[in-house]
C-alpha atoms as a PDB file:
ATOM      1  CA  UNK A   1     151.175 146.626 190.499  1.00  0.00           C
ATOM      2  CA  UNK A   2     148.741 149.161 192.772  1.00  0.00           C
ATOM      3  CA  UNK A   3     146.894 145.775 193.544  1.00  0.00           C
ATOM      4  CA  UNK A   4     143.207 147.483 193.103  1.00  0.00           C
ATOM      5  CA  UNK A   5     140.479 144.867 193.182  1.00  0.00           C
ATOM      6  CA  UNK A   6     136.927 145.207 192.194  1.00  0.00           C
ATOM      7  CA  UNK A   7     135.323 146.571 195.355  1.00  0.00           C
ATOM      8  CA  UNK A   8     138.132 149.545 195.426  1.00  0.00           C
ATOM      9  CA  UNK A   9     137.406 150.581 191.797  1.00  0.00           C
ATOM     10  CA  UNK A  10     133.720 150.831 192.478  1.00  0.00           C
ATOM     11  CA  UNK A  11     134.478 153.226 195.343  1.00  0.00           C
ATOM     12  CA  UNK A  12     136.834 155.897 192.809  1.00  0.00           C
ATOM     13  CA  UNK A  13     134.463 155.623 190.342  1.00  0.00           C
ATOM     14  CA  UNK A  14     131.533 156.448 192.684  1.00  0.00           C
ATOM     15  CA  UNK A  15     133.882 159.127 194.174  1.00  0.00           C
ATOM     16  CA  UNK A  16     135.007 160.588 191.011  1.00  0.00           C
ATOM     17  CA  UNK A  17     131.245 161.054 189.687  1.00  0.00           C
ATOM     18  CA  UNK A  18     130.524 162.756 193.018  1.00  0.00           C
ATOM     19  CA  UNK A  19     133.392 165.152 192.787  1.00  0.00           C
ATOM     20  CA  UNK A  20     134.254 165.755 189.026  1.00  0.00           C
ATOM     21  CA  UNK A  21     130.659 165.381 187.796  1.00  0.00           C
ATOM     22  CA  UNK A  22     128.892 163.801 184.994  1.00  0.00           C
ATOM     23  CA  UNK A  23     129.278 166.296 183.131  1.00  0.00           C
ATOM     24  CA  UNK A  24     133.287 166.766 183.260  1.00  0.00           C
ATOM     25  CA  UNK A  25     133.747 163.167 183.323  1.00  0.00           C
ATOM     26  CA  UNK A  26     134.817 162.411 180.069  1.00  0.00           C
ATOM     27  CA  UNK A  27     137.314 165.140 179.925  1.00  0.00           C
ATOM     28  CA  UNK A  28     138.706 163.791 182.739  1.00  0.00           C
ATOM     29  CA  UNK A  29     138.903 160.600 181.910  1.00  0.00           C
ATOM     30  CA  UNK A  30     140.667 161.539 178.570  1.00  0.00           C
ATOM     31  CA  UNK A  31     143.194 163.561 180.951  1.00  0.00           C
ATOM     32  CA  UNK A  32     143.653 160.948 183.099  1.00  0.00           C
ATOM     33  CA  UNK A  33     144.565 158.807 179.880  1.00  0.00           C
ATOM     34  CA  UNK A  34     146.652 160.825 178.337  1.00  0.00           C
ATOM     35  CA  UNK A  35     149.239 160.913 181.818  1.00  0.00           C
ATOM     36  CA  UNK A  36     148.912 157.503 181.928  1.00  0.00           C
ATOM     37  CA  UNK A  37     150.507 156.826 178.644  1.00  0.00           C
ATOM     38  CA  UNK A  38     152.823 159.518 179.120  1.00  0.00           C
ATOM     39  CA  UNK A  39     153.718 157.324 182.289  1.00  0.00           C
ATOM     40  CA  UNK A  40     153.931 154.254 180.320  1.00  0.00           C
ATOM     41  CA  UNK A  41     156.382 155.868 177.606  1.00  0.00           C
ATOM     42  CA  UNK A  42     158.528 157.043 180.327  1.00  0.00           C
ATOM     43  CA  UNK A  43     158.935 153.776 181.902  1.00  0.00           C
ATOM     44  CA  UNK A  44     159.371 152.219 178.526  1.00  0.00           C
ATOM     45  CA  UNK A  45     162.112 154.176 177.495  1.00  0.00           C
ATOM     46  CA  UNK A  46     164.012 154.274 180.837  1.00  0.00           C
ATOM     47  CA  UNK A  47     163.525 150.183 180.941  1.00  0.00           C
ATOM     48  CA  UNK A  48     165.169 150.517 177.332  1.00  0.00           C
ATOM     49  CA  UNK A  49     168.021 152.459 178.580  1.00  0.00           C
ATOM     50  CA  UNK A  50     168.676 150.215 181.907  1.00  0.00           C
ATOM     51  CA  UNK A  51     168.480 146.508 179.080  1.00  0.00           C
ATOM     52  CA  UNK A  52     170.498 148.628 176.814  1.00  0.00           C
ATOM     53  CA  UNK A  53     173.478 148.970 179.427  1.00  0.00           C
ATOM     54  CA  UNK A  54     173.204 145.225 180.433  1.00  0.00           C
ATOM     55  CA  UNK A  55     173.723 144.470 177.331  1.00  0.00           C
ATOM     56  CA  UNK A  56     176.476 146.984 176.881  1.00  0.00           C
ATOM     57  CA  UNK A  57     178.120 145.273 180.341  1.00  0.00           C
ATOM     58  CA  UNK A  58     177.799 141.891 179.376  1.00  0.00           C
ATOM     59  CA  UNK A  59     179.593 142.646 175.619  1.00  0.00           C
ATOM     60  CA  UNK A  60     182.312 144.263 178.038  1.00  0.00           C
ATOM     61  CA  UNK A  61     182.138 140.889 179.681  1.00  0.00           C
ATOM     62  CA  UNK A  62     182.569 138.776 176.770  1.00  0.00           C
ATOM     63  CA  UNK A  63     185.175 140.681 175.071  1.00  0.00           C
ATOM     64  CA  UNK A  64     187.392 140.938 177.877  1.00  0.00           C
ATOM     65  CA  UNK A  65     187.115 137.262 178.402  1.00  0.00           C
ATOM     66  CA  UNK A  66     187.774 136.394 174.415  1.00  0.00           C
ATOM     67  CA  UNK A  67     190.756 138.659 174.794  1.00  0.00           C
ATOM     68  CA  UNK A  68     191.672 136.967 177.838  1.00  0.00           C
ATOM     69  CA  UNK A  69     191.456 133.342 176.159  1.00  0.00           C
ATOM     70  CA  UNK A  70     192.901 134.795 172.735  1.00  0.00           C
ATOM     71  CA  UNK A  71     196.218 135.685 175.018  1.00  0.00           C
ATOM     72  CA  UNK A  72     196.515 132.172 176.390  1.00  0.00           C
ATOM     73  CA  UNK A  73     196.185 131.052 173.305  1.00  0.00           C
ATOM     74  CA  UNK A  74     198.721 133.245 171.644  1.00  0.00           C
ATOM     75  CA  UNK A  75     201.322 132.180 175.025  1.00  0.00           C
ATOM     76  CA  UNK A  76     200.947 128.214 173.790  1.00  0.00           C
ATOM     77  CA  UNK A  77     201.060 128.551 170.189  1.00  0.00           C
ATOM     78  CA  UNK A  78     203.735 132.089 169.629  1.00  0.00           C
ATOM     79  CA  UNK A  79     204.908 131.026 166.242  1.00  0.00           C
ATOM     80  CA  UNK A  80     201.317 129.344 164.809  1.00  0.00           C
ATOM     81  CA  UNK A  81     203.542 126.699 163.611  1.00  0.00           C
ATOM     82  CA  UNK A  82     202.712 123.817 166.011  1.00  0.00           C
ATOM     83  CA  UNK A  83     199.054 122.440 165.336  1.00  0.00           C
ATOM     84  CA  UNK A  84     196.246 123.350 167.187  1.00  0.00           C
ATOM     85  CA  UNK A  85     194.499 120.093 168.939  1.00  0.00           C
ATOM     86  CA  UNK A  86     196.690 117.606 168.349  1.00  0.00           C
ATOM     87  CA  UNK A  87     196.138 117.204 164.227  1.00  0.00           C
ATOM     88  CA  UNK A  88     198.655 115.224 162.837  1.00  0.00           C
ATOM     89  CA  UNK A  89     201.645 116.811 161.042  1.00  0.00           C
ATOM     90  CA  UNK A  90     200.829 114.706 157.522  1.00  0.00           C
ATOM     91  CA  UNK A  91     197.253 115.352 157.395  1.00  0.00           C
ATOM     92  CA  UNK A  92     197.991 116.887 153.790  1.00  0.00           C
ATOM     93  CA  UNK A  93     201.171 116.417 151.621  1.00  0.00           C
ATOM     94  CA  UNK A  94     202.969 119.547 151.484  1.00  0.00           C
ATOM     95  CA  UNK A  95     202.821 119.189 147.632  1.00  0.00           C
ATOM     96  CA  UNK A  96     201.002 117.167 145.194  1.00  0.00           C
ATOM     97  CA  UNK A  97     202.496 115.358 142.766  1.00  0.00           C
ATOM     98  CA  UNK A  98     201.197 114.277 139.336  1.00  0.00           C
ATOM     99  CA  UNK A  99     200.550 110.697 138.673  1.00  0.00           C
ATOM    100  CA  UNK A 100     202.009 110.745 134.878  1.00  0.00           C
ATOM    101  CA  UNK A 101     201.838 112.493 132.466  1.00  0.00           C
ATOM    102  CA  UNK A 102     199.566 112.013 129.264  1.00  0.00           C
ATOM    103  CA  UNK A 103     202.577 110.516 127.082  1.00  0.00           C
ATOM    104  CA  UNK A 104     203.712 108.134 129.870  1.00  0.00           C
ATOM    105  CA  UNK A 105     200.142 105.988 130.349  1.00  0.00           C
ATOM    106  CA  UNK A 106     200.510 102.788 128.958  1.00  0.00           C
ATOM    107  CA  UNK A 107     197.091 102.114 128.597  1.00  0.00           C
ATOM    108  CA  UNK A 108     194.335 105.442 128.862  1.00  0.00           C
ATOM    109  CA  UNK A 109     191.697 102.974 130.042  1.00  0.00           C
ATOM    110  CA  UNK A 110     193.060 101.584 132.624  1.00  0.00           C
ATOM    111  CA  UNK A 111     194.361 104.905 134.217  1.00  0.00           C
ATOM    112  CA  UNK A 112     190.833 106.329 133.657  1.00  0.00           C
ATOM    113  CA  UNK A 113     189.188 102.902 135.645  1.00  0.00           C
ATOM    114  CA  UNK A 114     192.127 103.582 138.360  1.00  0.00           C
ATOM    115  CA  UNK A 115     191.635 107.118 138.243  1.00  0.00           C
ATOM    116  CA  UNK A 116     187.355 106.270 138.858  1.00  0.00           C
ATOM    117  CA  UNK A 117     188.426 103.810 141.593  1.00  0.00           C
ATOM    118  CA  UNK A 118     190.478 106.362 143.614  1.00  0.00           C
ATOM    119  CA  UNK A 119     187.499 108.840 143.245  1.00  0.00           C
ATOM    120  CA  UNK A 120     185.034 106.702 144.264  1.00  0.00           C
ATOM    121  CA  UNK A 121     183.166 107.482 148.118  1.00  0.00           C
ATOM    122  CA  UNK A 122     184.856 104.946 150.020  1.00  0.00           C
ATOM    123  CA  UNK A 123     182.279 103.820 153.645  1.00  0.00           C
ATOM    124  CA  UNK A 124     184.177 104.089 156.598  1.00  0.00           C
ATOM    125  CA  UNK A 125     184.732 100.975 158.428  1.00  0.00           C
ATOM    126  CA  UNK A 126     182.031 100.985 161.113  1.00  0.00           C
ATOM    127  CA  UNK A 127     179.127 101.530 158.000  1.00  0.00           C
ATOM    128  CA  UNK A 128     180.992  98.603 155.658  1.00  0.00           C
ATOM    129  CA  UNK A 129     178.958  95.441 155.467  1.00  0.00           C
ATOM    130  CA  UNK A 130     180.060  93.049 157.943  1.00  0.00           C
ATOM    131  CA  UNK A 131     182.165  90.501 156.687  1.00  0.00           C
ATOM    132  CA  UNK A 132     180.003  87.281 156.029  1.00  0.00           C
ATOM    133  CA  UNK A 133     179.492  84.542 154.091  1.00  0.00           C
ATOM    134  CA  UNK A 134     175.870  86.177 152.494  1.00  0.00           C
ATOM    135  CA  UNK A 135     176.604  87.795 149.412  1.00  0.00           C
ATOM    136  CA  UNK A 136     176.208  91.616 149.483  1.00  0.00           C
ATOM    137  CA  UNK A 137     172.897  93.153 147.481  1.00  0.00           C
ATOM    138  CA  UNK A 138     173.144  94.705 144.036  1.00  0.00           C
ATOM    139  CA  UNK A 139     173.042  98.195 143.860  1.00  0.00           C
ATOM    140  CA  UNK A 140     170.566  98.274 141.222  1.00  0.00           C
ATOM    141  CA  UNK A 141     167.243  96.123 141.406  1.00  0.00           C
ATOM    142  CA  UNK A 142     166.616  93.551 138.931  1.00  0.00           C
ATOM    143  CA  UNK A 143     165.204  94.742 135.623  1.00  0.00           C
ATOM    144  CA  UNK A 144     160.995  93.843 136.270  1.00  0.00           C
ATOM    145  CA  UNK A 145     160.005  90.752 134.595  1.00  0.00           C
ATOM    146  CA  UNK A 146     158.700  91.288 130.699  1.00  0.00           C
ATOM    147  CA  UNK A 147     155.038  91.181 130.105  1.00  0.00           C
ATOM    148  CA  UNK A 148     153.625  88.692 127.460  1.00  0.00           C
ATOM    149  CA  UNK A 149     151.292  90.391 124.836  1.00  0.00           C
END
């Protein structure tokens, strides 16, 4: 900051001996200390105060500009009816249906197999196993091979 090298340093110390004294010396020293970090809590606190209204301005900023884009918005879309980003309209049924009831299953194991089936994770098509004439891998490994006594 005050750019002081060496050479200068050597001089106000040699100066300051001269004029203040040996004997004073440490006093002022401890003087000169105690300004200094009254200088340095000073500058702390008003650098505090000057990031504290940049950050105030640039939350000014961003909420005018959300309000801003929250207007468009609100111009395309008045009644909040029409989907947002081009979803389809019969991405969910507007009411679900029951499959049968309890009484009307002919047969409760085969509902619960179907009803295992439909639950089941189903891959999407680009992680499915290509369609070849190799036969797919068994999900479990074979059982290891028994051990004669």
């Amino acid at each position: 900051m005050f750019d002081i090298g060496a050479a200068e340093l050597l001089v106000i110390v040699v100066v300051a001996i001269i004029v203040i004294g040996p004997k004073d010396m440490p006093r002022a020293m401890r003087t000169a200390g105690r300004w200094i970090g009254k200088l340095r809590k000073v500058s702390g606190h008003f650098r505090a105060g000057l990031d504290e209204m940049v950050r105030q301005a640039e939350i000014e900023d961003m909420e005018k500009e959300w309000a801003d884009r929250n207007k468009r918005i609100m111009a395309e879309y008045p009644t909040g009816d029409d989907p947002a980003g081009g979803a389809p309209d019969n991405l969910v049924p507007p009411q679900m249906e029951p499959l049968a009831a309890a009484d009307e299953v002919p047969d409760p194991d085969a509902a619960a197999e179907a009803a295992i089936r439909r639950a089941a994770p189903v891959k999407a098509p680009e992680h499915a196993p290509a369609e070849t004439d190799e036969p797919s891998l068994p999900l479990d490994p074979p059982p290891p091979p028994a051990k004669d006594a």
